[in-house]
Protein backbone atom coordinates (compact mmCIF):
# COMPACT_ATOMS: atom_id res chain seq x y z
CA UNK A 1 0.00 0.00 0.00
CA UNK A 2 3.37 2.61 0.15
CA UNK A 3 4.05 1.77 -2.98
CA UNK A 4 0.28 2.26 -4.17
CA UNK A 5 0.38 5.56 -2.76
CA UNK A 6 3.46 6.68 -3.93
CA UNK A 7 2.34 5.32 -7.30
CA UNK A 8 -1.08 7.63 -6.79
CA UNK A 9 1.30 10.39 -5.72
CA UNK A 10 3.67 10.66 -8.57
CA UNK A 11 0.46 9.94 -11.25
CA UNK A 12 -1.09 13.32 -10.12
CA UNK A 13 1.86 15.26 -10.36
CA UNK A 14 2.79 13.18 -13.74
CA UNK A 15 -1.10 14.19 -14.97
CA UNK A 16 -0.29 18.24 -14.48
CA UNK A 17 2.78 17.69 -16.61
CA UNK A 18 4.98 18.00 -13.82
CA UNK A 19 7.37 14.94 -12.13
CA UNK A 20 8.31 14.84 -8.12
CA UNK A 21 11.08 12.65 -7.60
CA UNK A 22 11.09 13.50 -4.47
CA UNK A 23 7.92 11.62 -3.31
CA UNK A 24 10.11 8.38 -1.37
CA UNK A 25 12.53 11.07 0.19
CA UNK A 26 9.20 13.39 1.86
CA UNK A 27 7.96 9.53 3.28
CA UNK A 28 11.58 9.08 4.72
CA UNK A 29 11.52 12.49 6.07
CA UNK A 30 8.31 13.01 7.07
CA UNK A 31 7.85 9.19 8.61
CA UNK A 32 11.14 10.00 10.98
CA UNK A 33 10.25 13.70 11.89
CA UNK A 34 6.67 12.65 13.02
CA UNK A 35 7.81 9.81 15.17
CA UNK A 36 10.46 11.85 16.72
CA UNK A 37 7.73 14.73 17.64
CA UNK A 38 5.22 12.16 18.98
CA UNK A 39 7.96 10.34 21.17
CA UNK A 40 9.41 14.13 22.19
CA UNK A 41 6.03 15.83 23.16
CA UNK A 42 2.82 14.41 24.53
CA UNK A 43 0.89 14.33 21.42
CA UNK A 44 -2.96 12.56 21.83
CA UNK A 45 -2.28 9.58 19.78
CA UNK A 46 -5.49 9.73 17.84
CA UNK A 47 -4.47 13.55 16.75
CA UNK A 48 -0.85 11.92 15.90
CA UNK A 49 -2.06 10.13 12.67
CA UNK A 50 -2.98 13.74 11.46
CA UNK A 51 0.77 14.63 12.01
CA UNK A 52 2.60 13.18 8.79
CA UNK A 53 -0.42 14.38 6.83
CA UNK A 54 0.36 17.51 7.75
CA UNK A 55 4.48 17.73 7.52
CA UNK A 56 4.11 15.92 4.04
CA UNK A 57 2.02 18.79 2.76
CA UNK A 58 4.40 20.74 4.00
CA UNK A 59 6.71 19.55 2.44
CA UNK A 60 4.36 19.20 -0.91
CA UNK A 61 4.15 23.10 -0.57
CA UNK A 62 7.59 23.49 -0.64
CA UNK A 63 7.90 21.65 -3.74
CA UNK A 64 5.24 23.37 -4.87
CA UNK A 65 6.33 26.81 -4.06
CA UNK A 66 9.57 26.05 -6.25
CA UNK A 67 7.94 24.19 -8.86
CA UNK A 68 4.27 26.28 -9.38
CA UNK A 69 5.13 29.96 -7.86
CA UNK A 70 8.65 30.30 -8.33
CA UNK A 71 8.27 28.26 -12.00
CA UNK A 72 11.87 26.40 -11.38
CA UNK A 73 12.23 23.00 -13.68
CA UNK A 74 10.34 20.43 -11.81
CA UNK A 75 12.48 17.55 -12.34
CA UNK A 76 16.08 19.59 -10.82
CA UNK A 77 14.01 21.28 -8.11
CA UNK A 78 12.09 18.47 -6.49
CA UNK A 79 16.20 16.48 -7.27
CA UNK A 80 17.39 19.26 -4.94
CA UNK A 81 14.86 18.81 -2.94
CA UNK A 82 14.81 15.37 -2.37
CA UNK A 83 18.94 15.61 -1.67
CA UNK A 84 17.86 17.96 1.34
CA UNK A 85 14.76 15.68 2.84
CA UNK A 86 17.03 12.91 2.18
CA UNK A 87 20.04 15.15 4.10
CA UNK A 88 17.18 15.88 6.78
CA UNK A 89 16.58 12.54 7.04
CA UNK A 90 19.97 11.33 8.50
CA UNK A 91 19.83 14.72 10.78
CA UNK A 92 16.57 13.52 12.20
CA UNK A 93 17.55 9.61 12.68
CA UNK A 94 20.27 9.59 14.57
CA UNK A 95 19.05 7.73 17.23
CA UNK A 96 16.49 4.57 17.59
CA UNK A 97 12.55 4.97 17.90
CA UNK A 98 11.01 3.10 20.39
CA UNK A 99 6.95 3.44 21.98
CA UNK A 100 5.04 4.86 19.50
CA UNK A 101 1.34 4.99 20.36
CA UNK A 102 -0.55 1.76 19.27
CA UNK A 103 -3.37 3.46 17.39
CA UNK A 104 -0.67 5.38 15.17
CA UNK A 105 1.14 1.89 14.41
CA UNK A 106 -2.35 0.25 13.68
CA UNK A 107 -2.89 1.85 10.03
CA UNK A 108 0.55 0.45 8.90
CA UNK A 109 0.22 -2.92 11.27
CA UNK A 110 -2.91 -4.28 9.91
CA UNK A 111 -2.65 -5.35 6.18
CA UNK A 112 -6.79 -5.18 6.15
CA UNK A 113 -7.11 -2.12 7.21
CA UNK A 114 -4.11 -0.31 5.28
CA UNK A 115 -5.59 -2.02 1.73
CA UNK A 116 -9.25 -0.43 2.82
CA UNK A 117 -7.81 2.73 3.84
CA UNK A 118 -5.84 2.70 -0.03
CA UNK A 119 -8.49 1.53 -1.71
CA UNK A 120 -10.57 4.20 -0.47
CA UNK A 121 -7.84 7.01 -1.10
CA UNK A 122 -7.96 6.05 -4.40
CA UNK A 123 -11.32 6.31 -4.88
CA UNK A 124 -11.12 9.52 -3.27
CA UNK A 125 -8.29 11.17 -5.83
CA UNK A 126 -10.51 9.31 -8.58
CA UNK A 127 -13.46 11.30 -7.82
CA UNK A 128 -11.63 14.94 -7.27
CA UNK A 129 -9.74 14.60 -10.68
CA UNK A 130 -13.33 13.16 -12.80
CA UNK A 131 -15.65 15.62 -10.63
CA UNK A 132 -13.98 18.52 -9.13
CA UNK A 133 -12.90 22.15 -10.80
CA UNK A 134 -9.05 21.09 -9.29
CA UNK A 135 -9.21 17.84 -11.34
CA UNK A 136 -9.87 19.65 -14.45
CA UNK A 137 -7.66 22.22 -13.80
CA UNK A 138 -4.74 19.58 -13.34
CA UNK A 139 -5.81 17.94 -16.36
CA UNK A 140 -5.76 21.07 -18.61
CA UNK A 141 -2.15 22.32 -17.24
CA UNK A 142 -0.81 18.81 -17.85
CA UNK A 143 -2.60 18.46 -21.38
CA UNK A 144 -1.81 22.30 -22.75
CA UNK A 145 -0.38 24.56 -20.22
CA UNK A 146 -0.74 27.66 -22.41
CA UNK A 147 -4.35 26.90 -23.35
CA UNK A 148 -5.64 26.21 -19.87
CA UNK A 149 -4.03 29.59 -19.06
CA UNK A 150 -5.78 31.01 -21.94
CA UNK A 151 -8.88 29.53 -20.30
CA UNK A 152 -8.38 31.13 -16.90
CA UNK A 153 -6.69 28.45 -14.94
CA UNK A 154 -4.43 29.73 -12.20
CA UNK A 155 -1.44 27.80 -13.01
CA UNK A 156 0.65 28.56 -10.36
CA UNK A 157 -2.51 28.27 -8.08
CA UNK A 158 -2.74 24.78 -9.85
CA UNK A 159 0.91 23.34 -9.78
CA UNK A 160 1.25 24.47 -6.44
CA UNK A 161 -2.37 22.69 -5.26
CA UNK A 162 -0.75 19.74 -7.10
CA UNK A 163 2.22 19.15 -5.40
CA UNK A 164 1.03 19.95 -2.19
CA UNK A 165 -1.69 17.03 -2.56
CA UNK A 166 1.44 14.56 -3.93
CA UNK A 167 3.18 15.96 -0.31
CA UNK A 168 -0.15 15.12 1.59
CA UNK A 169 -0.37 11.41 -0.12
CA UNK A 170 3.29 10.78 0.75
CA UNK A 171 2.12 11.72 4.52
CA UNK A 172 -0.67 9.41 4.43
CA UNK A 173 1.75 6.50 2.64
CA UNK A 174 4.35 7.40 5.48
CA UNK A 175 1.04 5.71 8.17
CA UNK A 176 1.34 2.66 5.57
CA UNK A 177 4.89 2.10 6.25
């Protein structure tokens, strides 16, 4: 199910015309950072799956701020940025992680539950790209950039939206590790 939603992950940013290669370096990241704050402070553990959800979009939105606002090549920006998450990475794991709340290990610990939880993710992303104005939007940068901005899409609006969805599905694959 990481794989599947690192699969999901990169096909949305692949669908705007954009490419994250960042996207196993952000679950890395994102997986060590949150287990390190919910060990350090006294985080309610049903609040602490919301955590990596939260520092992957972050992290999305970085990308996203370098790929969408500041209009930098995606493939050498989210490359940088993957070198610093993956730099981050051994910063933040220096040392072993031990007692992490049961409820927060549960998503990743039972198969069942992490194959419902994709399955309905995907269903999810499926419906937002068919049904939503965001979904279209993504479709018409990644089909003809200059003609969706001829039609009134945002695209900076939409690139960075983008990637800060691929940052919030690399958060959510981080509970399926």
């Amino acid at each position: 199910t990481t794989i599947g939603s690192l699969a999901l992950a990169e096909s949305i940013a692949l669908i705007s015309g954009n490419i994250d290669v960042s996207v196993d370096r952000i679950v890395g990241f994102v997986g060590v950072l949150a287990a390190k704050l919910i060990i350090s402070f006294p985080i309610n553990p049903y609040l602490a799956i919301f955590l990596p959800v939260v520092l992957g979009t972050l992290c999305g939105c970085f990308n996203g701020l370098l790929v969408g606002i500041l209009r930098l090549n995606p493939f050498v920006s989210t490359l940088a940025t993957s070198m610093v998450f993956s730099g981050l990475l051994l910063i933040t794991s220096s040392t072993s992680l031990w007692s992490l709340p049961k409820v927060y290990l549960y998503i990743g610990g039972n198969m069942g539950f992490a194959i419902i939880m994709f399955f309905c993710i995907l269903v999810l992303f499926w419906f937002i790209l068919r049904y939503t104005t965001l979904g279209r939007n993504i479709y018409a940068v990644g089909g003809n950039p200059f003609a969706a901005l001829m039609l009134g899409v945002n695209l900076k609006k939409t690139i960075f939206a983008t990637y800060a969805i691929v940052g919030m599905v690399c958060g959510l694959a981080t509970l399926f590790y």
